[in-house]
N, C-alpha and C. Protein backbone atom coordinates (compact mmCIF):
# COMPACT_ATOMS: atom_id res chain seq x y z
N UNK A 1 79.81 144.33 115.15
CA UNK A 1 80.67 143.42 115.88
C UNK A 1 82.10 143.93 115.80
N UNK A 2 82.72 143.74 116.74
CA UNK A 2 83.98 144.40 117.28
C UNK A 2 84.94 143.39 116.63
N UNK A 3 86.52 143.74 116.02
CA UNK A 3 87.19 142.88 115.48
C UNK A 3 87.38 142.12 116.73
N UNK A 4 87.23 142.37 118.23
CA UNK A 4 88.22 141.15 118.98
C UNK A 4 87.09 140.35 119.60
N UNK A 5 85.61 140.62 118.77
CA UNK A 5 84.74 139.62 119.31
C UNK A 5 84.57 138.89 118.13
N UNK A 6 84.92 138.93 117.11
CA UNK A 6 84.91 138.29 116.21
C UNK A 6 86.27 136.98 116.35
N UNK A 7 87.07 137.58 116.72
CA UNK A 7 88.37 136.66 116.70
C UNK A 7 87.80 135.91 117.90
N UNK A 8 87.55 136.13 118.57
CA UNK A 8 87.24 135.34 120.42
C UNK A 8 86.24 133.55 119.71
N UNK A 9 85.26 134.87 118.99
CA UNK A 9 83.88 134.36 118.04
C UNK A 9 84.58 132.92 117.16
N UNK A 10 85.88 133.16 116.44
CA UNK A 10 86.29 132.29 115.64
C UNK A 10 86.89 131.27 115.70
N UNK A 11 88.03 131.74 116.89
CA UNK A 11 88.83 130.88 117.80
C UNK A 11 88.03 129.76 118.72
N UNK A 12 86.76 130.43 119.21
CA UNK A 12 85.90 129.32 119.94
C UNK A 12 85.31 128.31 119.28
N UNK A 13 85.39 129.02 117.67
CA UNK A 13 84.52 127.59 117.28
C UNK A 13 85.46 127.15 116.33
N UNK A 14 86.58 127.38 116.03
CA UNK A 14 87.97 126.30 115.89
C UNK A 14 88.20 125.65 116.84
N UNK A 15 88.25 126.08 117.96
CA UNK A 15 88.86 124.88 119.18
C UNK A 15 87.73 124.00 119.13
N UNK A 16 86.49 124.31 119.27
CA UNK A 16 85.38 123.09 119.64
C UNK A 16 85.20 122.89 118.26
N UNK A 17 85.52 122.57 117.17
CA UNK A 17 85.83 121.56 115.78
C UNK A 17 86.57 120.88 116.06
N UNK A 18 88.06 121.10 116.50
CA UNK A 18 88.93 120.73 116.63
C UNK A 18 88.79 119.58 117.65
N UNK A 19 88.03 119.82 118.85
CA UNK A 19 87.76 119.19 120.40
C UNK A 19 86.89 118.05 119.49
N UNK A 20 85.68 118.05 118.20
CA UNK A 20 84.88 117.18 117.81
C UNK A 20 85.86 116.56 116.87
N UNK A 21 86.65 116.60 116.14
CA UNK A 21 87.55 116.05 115.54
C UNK A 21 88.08 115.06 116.03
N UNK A 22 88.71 115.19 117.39
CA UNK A 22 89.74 114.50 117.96
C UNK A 22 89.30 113.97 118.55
N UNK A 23 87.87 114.05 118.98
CA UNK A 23 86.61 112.62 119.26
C UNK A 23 86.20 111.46 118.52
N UNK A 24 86.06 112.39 117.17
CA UNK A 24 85.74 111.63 115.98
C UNK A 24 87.03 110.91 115.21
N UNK A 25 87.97 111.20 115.37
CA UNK A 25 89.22 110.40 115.03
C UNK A 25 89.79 110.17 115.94
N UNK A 26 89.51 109.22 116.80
CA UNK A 26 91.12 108.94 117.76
C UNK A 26 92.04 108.15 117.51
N UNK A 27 92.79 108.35 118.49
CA UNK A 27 94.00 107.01 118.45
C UNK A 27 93.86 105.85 118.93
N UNK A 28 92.80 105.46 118.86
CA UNK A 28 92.04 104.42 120.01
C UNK A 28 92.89 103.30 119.23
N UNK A 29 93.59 102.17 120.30
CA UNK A 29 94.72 100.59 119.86
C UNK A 29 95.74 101.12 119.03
N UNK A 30 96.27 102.38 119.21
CA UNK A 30 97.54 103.21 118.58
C UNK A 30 98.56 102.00 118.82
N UNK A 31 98.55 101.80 119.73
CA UNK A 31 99.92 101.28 120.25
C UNK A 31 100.20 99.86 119.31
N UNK A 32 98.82 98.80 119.30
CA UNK A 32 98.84 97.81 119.25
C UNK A 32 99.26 97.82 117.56
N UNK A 33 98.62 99.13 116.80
CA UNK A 33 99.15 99.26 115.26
C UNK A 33 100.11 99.96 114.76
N UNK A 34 100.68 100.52 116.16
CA UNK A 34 102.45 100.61 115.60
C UNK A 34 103.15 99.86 116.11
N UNK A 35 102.72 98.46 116.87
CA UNK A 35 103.35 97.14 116.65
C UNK A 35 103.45 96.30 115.26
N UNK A 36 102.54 96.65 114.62
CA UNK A 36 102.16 95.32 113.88
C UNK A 36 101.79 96.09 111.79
N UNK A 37 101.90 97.57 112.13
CA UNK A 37 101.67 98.30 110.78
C UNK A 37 102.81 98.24 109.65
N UNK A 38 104.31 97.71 109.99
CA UNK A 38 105.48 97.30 108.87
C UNK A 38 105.42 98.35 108.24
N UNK A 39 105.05 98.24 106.80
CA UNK A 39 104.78 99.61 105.73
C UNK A 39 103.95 100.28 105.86
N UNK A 40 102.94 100.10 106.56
CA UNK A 40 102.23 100.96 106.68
C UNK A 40 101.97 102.16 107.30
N UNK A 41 101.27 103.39 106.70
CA UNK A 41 101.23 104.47 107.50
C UNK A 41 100.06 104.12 109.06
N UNK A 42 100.49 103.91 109.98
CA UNK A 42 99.64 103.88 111.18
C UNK A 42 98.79 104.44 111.08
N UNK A 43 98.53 105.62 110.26
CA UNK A 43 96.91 106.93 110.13
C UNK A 43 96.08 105.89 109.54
N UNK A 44 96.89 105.41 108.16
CA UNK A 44 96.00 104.69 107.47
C UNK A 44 95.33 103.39 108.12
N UNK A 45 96.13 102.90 108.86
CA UNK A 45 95.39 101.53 109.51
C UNK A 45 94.59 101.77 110.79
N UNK A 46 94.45 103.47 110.81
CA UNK A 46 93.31 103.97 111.64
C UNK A 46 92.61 104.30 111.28
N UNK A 47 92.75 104.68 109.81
CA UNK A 47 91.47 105.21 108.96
C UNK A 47 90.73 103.92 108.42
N UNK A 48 91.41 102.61 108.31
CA UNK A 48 90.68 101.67 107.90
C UNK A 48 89.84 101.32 109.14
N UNK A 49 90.69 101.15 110.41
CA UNK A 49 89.69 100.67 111.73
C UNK A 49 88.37 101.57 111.65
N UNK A 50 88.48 102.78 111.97
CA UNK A 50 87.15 103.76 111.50
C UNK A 50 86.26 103.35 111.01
N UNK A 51 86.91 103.22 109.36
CA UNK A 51 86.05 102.85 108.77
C UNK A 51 85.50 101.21 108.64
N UNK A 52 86.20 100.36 109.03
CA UNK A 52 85.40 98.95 109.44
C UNK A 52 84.73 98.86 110.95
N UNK A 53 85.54 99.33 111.72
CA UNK A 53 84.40 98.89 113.25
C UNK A 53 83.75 100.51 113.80
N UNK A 54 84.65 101.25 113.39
CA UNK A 54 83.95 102.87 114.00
C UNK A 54 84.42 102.39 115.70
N UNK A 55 85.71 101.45 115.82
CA UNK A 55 86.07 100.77 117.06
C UNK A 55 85.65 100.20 118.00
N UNK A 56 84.81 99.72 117.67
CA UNK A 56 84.09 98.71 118.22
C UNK A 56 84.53 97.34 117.94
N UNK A 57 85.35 96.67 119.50
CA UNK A 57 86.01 95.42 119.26
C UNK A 57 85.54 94.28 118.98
N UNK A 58 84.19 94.15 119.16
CA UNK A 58 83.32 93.07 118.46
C UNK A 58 82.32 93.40 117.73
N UNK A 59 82.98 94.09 117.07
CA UNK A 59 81.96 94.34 115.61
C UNK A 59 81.57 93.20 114.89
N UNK A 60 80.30 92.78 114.75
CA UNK A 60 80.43 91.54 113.31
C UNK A 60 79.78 91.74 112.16
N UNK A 61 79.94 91.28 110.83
CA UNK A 61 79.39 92.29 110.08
C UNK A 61 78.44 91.07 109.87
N UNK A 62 77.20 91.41 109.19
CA UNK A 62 76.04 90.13 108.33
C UNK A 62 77.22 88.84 107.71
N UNK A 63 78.67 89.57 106.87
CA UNK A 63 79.04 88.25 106.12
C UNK A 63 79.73 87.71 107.43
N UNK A 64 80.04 88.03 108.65
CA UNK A 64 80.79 87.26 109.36
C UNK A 64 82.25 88.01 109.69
N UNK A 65 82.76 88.64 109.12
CA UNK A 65 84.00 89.23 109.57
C UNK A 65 84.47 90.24 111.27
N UNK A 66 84.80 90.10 111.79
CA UNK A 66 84.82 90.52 113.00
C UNK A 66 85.84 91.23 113.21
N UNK A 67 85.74 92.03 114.50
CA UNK A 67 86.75 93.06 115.32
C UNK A 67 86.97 94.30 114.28
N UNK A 68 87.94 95.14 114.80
CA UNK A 68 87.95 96.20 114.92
C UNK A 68 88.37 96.78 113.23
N UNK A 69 89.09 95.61 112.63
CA UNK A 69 89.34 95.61 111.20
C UNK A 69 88.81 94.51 110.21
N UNK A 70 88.05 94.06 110.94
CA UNK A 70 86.46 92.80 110.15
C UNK A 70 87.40 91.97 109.39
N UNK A 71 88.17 90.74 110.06
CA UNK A 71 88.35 90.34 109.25
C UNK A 71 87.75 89.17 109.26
N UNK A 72 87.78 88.48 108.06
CA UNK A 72 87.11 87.31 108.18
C UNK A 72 87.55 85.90 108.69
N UNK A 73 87.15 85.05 109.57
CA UNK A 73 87.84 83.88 109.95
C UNK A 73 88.56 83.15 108.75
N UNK A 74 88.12 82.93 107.19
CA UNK A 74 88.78 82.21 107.07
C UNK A 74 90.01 82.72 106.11
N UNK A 75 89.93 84.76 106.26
CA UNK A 75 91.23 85.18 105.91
C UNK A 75 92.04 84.74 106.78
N UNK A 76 91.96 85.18 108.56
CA UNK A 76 92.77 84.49 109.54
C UNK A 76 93.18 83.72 109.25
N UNK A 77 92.62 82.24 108.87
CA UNK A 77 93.21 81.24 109.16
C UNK A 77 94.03 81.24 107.93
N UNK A 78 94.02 81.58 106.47
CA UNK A 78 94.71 81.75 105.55
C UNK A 78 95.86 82.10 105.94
N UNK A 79 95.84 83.55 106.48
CA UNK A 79 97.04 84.28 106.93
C UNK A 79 97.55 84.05 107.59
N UNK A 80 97.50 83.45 108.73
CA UNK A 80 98.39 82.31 110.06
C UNK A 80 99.12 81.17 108.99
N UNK A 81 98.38 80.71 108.57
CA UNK A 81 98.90 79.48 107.65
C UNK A 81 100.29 79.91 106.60
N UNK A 82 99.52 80.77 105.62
CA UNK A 82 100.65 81.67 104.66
C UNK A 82 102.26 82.11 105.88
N UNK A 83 101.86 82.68 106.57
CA UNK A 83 102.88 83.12 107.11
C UNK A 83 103.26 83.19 108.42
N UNK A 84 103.13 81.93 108.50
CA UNK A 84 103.29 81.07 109.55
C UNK A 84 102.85 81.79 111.26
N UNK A 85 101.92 82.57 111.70
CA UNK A 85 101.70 82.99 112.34
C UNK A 85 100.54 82.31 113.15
N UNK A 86 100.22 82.94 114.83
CA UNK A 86 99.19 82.33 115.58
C UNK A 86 98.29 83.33 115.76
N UNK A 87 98.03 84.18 114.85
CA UNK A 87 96.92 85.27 116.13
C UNK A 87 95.77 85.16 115.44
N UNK A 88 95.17 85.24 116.61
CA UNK A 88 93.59 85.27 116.82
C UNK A 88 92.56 86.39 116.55
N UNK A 89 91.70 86.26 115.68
CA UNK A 89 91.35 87.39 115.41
C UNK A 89 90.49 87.65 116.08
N UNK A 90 89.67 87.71 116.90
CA UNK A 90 88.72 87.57 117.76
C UNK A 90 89.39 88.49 119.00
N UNK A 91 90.77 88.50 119.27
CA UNK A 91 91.59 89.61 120.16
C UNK A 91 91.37 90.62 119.48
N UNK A 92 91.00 91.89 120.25
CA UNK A 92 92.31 93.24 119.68
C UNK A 92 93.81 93.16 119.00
N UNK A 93 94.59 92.43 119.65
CA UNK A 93 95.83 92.21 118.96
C UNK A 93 95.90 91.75 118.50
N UNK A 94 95.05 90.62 117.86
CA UNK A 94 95.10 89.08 116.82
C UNK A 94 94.58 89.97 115.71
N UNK A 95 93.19 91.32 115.74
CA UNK A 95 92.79 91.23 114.74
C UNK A 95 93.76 92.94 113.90
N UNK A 96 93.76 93.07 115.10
CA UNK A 96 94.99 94.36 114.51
C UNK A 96 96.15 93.44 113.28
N UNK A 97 97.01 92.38 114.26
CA UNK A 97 97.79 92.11 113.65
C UNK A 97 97.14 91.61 112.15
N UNK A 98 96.62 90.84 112.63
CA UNK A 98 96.09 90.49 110.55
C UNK A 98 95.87 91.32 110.17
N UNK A 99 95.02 92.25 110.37
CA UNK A 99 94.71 93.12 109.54
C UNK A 99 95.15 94.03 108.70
N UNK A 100 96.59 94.35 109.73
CA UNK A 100 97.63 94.62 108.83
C UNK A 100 98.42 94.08 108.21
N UNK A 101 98.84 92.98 108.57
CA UNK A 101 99.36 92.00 107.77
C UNK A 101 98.31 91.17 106.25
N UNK A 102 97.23 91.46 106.09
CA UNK A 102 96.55 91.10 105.30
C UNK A 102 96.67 92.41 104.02
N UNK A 103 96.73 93.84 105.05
CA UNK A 103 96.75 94.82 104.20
C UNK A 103 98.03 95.65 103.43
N UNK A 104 99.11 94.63 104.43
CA UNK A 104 100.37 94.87 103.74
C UNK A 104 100.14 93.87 102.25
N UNK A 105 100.23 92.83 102.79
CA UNK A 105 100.16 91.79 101.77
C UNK A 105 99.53 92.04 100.56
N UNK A 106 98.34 92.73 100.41
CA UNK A 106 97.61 93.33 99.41
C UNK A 106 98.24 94.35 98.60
N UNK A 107 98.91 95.67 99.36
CA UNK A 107 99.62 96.88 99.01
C UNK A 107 100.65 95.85 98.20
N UNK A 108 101.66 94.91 98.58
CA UNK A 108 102.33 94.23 98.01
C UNK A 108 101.98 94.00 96.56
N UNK A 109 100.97 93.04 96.93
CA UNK A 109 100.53 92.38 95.70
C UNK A 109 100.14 92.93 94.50
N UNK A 110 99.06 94.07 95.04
CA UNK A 110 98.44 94.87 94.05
C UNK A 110 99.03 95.72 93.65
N UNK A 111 100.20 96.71 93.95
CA UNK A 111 100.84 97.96 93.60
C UNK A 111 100.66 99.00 94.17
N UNK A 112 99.55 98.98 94.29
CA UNK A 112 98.95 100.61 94.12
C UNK A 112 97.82 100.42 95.62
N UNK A 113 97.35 101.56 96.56
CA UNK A 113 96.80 101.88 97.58
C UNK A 113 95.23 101.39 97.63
N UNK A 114 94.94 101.76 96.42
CA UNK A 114 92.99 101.95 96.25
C UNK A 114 92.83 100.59 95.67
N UNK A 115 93.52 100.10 94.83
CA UNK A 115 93.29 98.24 94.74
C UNK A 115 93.75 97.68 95.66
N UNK A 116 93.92 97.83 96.37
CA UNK A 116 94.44 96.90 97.72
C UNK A 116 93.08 97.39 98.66
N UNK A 117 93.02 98.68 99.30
CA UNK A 117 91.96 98.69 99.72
C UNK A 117 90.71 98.29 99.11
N UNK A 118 90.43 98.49 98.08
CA UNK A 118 89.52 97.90 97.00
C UNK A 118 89.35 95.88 97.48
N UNK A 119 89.96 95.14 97.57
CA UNK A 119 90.27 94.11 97.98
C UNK A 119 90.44 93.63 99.10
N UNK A 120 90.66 94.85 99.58
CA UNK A 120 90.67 94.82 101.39
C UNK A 120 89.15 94.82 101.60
N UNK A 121 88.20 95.24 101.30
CA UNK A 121 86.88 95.73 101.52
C UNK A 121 85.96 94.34 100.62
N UNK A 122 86.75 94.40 99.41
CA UNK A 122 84.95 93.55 99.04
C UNK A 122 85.93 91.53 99.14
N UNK A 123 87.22 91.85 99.08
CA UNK A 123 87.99 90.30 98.95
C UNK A 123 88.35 90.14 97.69
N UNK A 124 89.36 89.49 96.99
CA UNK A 124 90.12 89.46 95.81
C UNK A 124 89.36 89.54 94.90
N UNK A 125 88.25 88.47 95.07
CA UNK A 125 87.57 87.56 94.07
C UNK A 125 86.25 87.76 94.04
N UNK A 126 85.83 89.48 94.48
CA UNK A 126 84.29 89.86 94.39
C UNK A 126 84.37 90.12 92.56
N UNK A 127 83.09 90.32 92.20
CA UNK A 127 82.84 91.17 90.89
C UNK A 127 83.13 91.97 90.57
N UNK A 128 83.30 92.53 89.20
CA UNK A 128 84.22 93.73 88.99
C UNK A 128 83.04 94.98 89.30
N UNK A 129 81.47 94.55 89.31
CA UNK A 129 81.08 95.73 89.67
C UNK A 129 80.74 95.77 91.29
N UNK A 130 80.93 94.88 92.04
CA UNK A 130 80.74 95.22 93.53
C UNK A 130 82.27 96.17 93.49
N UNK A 131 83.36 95.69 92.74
CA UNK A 131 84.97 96.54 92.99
C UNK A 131 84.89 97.98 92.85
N UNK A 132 83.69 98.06 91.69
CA UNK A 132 83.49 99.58 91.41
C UNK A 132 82.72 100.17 92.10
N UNK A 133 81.38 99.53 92.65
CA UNK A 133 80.96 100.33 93.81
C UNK A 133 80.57 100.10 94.76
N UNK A 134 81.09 99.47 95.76
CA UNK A 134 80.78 99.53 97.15
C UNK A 134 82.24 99.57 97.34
N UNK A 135 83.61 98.96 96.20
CA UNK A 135 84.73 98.81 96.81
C UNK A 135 85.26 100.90 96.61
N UNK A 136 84.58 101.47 95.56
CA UNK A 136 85.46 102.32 95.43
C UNK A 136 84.78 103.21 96.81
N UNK A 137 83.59 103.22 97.04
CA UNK A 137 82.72 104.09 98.26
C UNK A 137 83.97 103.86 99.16
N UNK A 138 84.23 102.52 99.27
CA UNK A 138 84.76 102.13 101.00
C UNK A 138 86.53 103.02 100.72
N UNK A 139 87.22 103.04 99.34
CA UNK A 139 88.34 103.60 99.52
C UNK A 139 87.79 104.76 99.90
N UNK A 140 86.95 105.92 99.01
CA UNK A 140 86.69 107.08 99.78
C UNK A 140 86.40 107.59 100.80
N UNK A 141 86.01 106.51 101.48
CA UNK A 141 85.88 106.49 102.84
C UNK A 141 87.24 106.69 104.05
N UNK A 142 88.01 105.76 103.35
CA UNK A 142 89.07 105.13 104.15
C UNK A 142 89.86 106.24 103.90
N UNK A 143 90.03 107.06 102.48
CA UNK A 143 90.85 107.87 102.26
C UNK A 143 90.27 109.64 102.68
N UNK A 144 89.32 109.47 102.61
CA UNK A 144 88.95 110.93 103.70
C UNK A 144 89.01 110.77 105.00
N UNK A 145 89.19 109.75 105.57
CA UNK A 145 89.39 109.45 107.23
C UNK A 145 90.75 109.95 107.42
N UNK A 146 91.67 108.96 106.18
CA UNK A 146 93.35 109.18 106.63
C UNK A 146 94.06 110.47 106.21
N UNK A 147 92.96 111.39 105.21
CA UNK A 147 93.20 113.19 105.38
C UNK A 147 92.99 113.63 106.73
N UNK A 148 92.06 113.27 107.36
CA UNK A 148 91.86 114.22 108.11
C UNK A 148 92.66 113.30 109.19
N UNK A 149 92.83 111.96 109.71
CA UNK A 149 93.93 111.98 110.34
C UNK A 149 95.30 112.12 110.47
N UNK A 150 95.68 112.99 109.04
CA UNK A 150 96.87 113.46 108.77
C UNK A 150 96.72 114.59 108.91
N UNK A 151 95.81 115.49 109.18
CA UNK A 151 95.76 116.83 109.01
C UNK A 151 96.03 117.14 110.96
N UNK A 152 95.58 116.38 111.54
CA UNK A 152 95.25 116.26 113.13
C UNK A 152 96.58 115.72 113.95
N UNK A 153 97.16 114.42 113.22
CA UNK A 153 98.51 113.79 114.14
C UNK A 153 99.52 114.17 113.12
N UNK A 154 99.86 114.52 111.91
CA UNK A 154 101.06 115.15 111.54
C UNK A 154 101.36 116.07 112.46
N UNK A 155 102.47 116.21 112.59
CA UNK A 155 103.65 116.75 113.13
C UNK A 155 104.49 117.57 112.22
């Protein structure tokens, strides 16, 4: 094999990784979560959508949590109440907005990234061993999504 069929060879199948990448991560409701993301890194509240709906706007899960960042009706209504807000989670924009606003609130509370997501995923007040494993799976999840959507929309 010739060095410039090798490069042709390498380059073709970087671009079509690259072409499945940017399928597999999009920016899909970009807009609506750099309305409503505050502290947050926007990758990350795409790496959480990913990983709760895979974007699918009426996602529902078995416990009941819905849209694109599952949240649950009666976090909504918590979180409207707490802070004095109207949105609907059942919208795209109702559930964006909580969702980040639920996940700021957490980052707040908790300190640190992976207990907040940790809490974001199983709820404050699961068991300490659902926290350890289904909550720590779902950070690894959330946090290999928001590598590689940092590796793709950094600038």
């Amino acid at each position: 094999m010739t060095l410039r069929v090798f490069i042709t060879a390498f380059l073709t199948a970087t671009l079509v990784l690259l072409f499945i990448l940017y399928k597999l991560f999009p920016l899909k409701y970009y807009s609506y979560v750099l309305l409503y993301c505050d502290d947050l890194d926007p990758l990350l509240v795409m790496s959480v959508i990913r990983t709760e709906s895979s974007f699918r706007e009426n996602a529902v899960s078995p416990l009941g949590a819905y849209g694109l960042m599952q949240v649950m009706p009666q976090t909504a209504e918590w979180l409207n109440s707490r802070f004095k807000k109207n949105y609907d989670y059942r919208t795209v924009e109702g559930n964006i907005a909580l969702g980040c606003l639920y996940l700021n609130y957490l980052l707040e509370k908790d300190g640190n990234l992976e207990d907040a997501l940790i809490h974001y995923n199983t709820g404050p007040y699961a068991q300490q061993e659902i926290k350890d494993d289904a909550g720590k799976r779902y950070v690894r999840k959330v946090l290999g999504s928001y590598r590689i959507y940092k590796l793709l929309y950094r600038r």
